[in-house]
Protein backbone atom coordinates (compact mmCIF):
# COMPACT_ATOMS: atom_id res chain seq x y z
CA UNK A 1 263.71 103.16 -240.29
CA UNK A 2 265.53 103.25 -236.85
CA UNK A 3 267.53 100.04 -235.58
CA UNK A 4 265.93 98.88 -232.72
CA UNK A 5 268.62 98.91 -229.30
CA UNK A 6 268.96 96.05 -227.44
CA UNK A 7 269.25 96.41 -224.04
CA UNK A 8 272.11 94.82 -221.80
CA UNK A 9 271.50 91.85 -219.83
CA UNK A 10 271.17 92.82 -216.06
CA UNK A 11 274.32 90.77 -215.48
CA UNK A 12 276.33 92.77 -217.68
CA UNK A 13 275.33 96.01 -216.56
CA UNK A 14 277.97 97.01 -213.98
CA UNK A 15 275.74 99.28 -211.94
CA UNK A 16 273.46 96.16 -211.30
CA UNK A 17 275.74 94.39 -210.21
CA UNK A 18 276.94 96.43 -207.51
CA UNK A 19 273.45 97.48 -206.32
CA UNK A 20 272.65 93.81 -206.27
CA UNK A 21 276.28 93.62 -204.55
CA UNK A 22 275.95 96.24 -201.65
CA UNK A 23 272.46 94.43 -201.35
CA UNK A 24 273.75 91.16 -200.49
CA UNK A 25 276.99 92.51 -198.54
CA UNK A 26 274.65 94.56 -196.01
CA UNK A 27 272.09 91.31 -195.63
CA UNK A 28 275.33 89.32 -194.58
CA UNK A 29 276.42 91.69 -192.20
CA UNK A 30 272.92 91.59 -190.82
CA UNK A 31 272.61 88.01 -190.74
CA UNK A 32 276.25 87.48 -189.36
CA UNK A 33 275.13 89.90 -186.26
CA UNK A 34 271.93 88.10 -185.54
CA UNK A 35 273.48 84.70 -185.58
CA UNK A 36 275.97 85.59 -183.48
CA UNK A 37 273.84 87.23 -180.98
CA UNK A 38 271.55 84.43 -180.64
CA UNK A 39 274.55 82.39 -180.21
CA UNK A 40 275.65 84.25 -177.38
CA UNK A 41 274.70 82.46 -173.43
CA UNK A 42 273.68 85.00 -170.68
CA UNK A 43 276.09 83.89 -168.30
CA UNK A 44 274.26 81.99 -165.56
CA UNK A 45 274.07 83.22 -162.38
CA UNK A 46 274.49 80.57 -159.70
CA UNK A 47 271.64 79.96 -157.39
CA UNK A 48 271.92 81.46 -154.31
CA UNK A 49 270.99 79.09 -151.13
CA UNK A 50 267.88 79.75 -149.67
CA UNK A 51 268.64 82.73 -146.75
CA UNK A 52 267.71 81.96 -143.27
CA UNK A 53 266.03 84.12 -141.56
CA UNK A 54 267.81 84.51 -138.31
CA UNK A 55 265.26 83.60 -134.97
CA UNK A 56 264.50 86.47 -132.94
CA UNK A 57 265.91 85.96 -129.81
CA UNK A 58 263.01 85.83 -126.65
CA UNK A 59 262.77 89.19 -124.93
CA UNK A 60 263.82 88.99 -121.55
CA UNK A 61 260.99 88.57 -119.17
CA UNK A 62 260.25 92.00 -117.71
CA UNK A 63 261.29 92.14 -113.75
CA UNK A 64 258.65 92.35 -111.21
CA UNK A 65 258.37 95.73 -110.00
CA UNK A 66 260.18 96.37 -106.78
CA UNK A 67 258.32 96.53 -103.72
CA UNK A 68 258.55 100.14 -102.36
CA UNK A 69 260.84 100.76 -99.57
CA UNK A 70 259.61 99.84 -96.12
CA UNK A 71 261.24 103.03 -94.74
CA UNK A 72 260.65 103.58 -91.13
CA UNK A 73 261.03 107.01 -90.14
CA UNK A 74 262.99 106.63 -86.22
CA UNK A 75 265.51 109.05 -86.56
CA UNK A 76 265.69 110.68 -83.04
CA UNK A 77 263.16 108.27 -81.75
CA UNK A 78 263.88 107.01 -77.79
CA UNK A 79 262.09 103.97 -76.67
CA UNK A 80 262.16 101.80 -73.80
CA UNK A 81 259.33 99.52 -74.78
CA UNK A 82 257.69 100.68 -71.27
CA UNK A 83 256.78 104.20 -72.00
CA UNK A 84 255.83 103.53 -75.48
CA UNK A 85 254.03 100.49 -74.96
CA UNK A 86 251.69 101.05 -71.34
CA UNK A 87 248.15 99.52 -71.83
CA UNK A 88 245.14 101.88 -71.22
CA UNK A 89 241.89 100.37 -72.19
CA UNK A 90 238.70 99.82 -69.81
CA UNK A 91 240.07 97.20 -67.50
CA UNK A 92 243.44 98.39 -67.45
CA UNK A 93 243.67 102.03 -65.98
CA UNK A 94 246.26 104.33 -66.11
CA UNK A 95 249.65 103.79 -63.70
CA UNK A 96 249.11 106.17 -60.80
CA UNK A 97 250.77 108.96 -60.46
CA UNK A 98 251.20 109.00 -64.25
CA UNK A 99 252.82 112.26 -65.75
CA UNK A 100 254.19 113.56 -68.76
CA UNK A 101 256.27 116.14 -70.00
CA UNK A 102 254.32 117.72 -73.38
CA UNK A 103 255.33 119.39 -76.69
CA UNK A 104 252.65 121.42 -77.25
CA UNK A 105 250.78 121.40 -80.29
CA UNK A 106 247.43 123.33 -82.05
CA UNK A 107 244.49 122.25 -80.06
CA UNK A 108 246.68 120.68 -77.06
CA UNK A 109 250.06 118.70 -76.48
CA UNK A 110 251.63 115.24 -77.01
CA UNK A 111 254.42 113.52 -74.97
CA UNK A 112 257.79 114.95 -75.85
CA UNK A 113 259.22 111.71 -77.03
CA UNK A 114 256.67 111.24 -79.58
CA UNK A 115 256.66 114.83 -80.84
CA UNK A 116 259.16 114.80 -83.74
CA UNK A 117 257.08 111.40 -85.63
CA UNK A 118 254.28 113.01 -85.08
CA UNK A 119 255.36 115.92 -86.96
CA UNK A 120 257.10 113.89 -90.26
CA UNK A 121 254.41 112.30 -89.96
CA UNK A 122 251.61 115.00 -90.52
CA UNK A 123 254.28 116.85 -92.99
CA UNK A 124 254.48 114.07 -94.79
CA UNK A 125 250.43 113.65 -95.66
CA UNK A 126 250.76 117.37 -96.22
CA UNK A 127 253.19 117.22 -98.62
CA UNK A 128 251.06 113.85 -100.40
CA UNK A 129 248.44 116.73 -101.36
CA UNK A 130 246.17 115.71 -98.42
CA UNK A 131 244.32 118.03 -95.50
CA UNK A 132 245.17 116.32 -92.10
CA UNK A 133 243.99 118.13 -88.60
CA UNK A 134 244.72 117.19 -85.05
CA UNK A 135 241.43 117.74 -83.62
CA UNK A 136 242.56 115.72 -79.95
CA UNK A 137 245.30 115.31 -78.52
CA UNK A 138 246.21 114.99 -74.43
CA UNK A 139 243.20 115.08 -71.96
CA UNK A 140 243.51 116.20 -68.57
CA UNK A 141 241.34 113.69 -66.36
CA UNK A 142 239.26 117.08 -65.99
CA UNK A 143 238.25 117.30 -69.73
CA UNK A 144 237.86 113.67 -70.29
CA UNK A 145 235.50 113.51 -67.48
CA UNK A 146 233.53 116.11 -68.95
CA UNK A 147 233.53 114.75 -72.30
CA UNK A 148 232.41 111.41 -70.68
CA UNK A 149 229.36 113.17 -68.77
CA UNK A 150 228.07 114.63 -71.84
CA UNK A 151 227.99 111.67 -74.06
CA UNK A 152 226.46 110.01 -71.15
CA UNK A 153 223.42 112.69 -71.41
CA UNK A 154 223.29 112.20 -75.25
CA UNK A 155 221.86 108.56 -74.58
CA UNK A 156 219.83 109.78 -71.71
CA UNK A 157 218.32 112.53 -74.31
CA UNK A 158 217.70 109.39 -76.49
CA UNK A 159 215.59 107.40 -73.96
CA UNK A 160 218.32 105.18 -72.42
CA UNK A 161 218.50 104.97 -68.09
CA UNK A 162 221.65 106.55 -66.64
CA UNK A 163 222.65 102.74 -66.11
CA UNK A 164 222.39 101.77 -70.03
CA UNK A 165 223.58 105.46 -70.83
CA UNK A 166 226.73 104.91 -69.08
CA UNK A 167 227.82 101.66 -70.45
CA UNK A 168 226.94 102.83 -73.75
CA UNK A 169 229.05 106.09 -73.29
CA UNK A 170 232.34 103.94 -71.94
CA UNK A 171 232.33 102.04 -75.53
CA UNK A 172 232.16 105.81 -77.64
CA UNK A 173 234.25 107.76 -74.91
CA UNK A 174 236.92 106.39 -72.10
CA UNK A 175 236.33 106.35 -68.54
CA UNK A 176 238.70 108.93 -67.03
CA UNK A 177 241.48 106.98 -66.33
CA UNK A 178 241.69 104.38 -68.66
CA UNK A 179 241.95 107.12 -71.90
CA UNK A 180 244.91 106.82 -74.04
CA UNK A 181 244.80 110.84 -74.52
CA UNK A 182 245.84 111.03 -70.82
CA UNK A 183 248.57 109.70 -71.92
CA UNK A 184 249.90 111.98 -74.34
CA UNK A 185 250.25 109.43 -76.97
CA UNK A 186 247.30 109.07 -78.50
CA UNK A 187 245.27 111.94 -81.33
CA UNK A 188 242.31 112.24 -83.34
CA UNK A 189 242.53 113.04 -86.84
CA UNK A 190 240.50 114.07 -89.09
CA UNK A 191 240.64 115.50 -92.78
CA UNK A 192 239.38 118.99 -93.07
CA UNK A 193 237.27 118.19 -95.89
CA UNK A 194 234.86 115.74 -92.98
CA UNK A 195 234.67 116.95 -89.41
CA UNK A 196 232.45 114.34 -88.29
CA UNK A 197 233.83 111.61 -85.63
CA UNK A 198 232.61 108.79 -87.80
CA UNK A 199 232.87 105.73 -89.77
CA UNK A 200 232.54 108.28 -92.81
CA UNK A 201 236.08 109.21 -91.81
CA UNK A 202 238.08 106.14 -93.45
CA UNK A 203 236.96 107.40 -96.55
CA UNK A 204 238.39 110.02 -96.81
CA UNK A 205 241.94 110.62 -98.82
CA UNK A 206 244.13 111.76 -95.70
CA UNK A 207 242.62 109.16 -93.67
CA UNK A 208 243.58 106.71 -96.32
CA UNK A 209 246.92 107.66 -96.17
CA UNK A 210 246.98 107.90 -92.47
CA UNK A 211 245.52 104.29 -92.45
CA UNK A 212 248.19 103.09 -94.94
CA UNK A 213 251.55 104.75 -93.55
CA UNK A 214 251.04 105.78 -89.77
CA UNK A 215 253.00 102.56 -88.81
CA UNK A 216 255.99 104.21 -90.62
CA UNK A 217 256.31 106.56 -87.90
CA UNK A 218 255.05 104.78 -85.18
CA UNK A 219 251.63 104.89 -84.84
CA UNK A 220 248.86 102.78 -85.03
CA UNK A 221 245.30 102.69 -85.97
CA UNK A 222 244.51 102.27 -82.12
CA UNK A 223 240.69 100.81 -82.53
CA UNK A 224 240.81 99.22 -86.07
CA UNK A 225 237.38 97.72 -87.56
CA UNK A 226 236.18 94.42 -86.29
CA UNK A 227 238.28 95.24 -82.94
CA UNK A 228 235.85 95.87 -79.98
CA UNK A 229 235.64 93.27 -78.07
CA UNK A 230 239.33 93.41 -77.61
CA UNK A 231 239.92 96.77 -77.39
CA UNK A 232 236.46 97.48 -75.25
CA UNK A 233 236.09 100.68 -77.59
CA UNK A 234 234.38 101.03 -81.18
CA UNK A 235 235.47 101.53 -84.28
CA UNK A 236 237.43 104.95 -84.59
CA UNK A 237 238.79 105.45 -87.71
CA UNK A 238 240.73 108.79 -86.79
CA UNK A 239 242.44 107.61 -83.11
CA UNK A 240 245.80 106.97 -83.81
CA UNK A 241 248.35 105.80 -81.08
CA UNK A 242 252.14 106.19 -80.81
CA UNK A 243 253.90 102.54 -80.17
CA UNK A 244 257.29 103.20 -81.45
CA UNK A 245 258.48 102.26 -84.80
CA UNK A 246 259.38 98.88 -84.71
CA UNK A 247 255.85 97.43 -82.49
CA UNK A 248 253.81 99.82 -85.19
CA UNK A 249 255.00 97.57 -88.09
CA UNK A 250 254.60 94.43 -86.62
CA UNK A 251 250.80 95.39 -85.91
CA UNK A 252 250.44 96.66 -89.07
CA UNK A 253 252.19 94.07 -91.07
CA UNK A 254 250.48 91.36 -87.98
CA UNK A 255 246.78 93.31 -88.54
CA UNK A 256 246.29 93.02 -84.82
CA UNK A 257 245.60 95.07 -82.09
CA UNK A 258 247.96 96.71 -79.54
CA UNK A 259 246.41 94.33 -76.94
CA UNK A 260 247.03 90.81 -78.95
CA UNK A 261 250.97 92.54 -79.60
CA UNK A 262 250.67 92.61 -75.88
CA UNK A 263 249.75 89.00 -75.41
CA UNK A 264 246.80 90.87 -72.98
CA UNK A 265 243.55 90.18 -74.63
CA UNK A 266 242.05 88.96 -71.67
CA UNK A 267 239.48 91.06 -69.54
């Protein structure tokens, strides 16, 4: 019959102990790392004053856009404030003995002296994209007769006695002798897109820029809407009329007549 072996306590076994050894060692070293870790601050960070936003500074108020040069175009131009300026209209006739040296130009002439504004002037439109066309310029008393006698038989044809004819003809076309295209300073002009001597004229793009500018140069609007019972004639948008620079922008600027410029509105 075998002996029965008693086994070792756990204690005494030597292996056991250092299993239960390297047990307890690592479970320190475990424990000693997570306390310390949880011991540990994050280092504060200091709170950082609010920023201020910095106020945008006011945009400068955009400038008003610059009025466009008043140029006046009088280079060359020679005027006496006689020549330039001599009243035609139906109660005051032409000086006698009244004569003019012309520049010609297509479809007649115009007074020498007047010639080179005349010119920048129409280049000028040109060059704007526009169609201008002299279609008048100096009368001899011969031609403005005749163009008087047959507008006085266009009102006959129309019913009217050669008494009312007449009268009606001197407001439409001058009396020869008191026409500013005797002078040589006064044209008609049209755009070549409207041929017709009317009130459909001012409608037009070249007479728009005509009606806007002409002053630069000289001229005026001679018989300007609204005008007839100073000037004695109708309203023509096309006539234009050389003053000189200087009287063309005051009646412009004024919106007056050559005859109120003239302090002669009487009749």
């Amino acid at each position: 019959m075998k002996r029965l072996q008693r086994k070792k306590p756990w204690y005494k076994n030597t292996a056991g102990i250092c299993s239960i050894a390297a047990v307890v060692i690592a479970l320190g070293v475990v424990l000693f790392f997570v306390l310390r870790g949880s011991g540990e601050k994050e280092p504060e960070v200091p709170d950082m004053p609010p920023v201020e936003e910095p106020t945008p500074e006011p945009e400068p108020a955009p400038n008003p856009p610059e009025e466009p040069e008043q140029t006046i175009f009088s280079q060359g131009e020679v005027t006496d404030g006689v020549w330039n300026l001599i009243l035609v209209n139906p109660w005051n006739p032409m000086p006698e003995n009244y004569s003019v040296e012309l520049e010609e130009i297509s479809g007649g002439g115009v007074d020498k002296r007047c010639y080179p504004q005349l010119q920048k002037m129409m280049d000028d439109c040109r060059a704007q994209g526009y169609s201008p066309y002299i279609c008048s310029s100096f009368r001899t008393w011969d031609l403005q007769q005749r163009l008087f006698n047959n507008q006085i038989q266009e009102f006959i044809d129309q019913g009217y006695d050669e008494e009312e004819a007449r009268a009606l003809a001197a407001r439409e076309v001058a009396v020869p002798g008191t026409s500013e295209h005797q002078l040589g300073l006064a044209v008609d002009i049209i755009d070549t897109s409207n041929w017709n001597l009317d009130e459909s004229q001012e409608n037009v793009p070249a007479q728009q820029w005509l009606m806007a500018n002409s002053w630069r140069y000289g001229f005026i609007l001679r018989y300007p809407v609204g005008s007839t019972s100073v000037t004695g004639i109708i309203y023509e948008p096309w006539h234009y009329r050389y003053v000189g620079c200087q009287a063309a922008k005051e009646i412009y600027q004024r919106g007056i007549t050559l005859e109120e410029y003239l302090g002669r509105t009487e009749h």
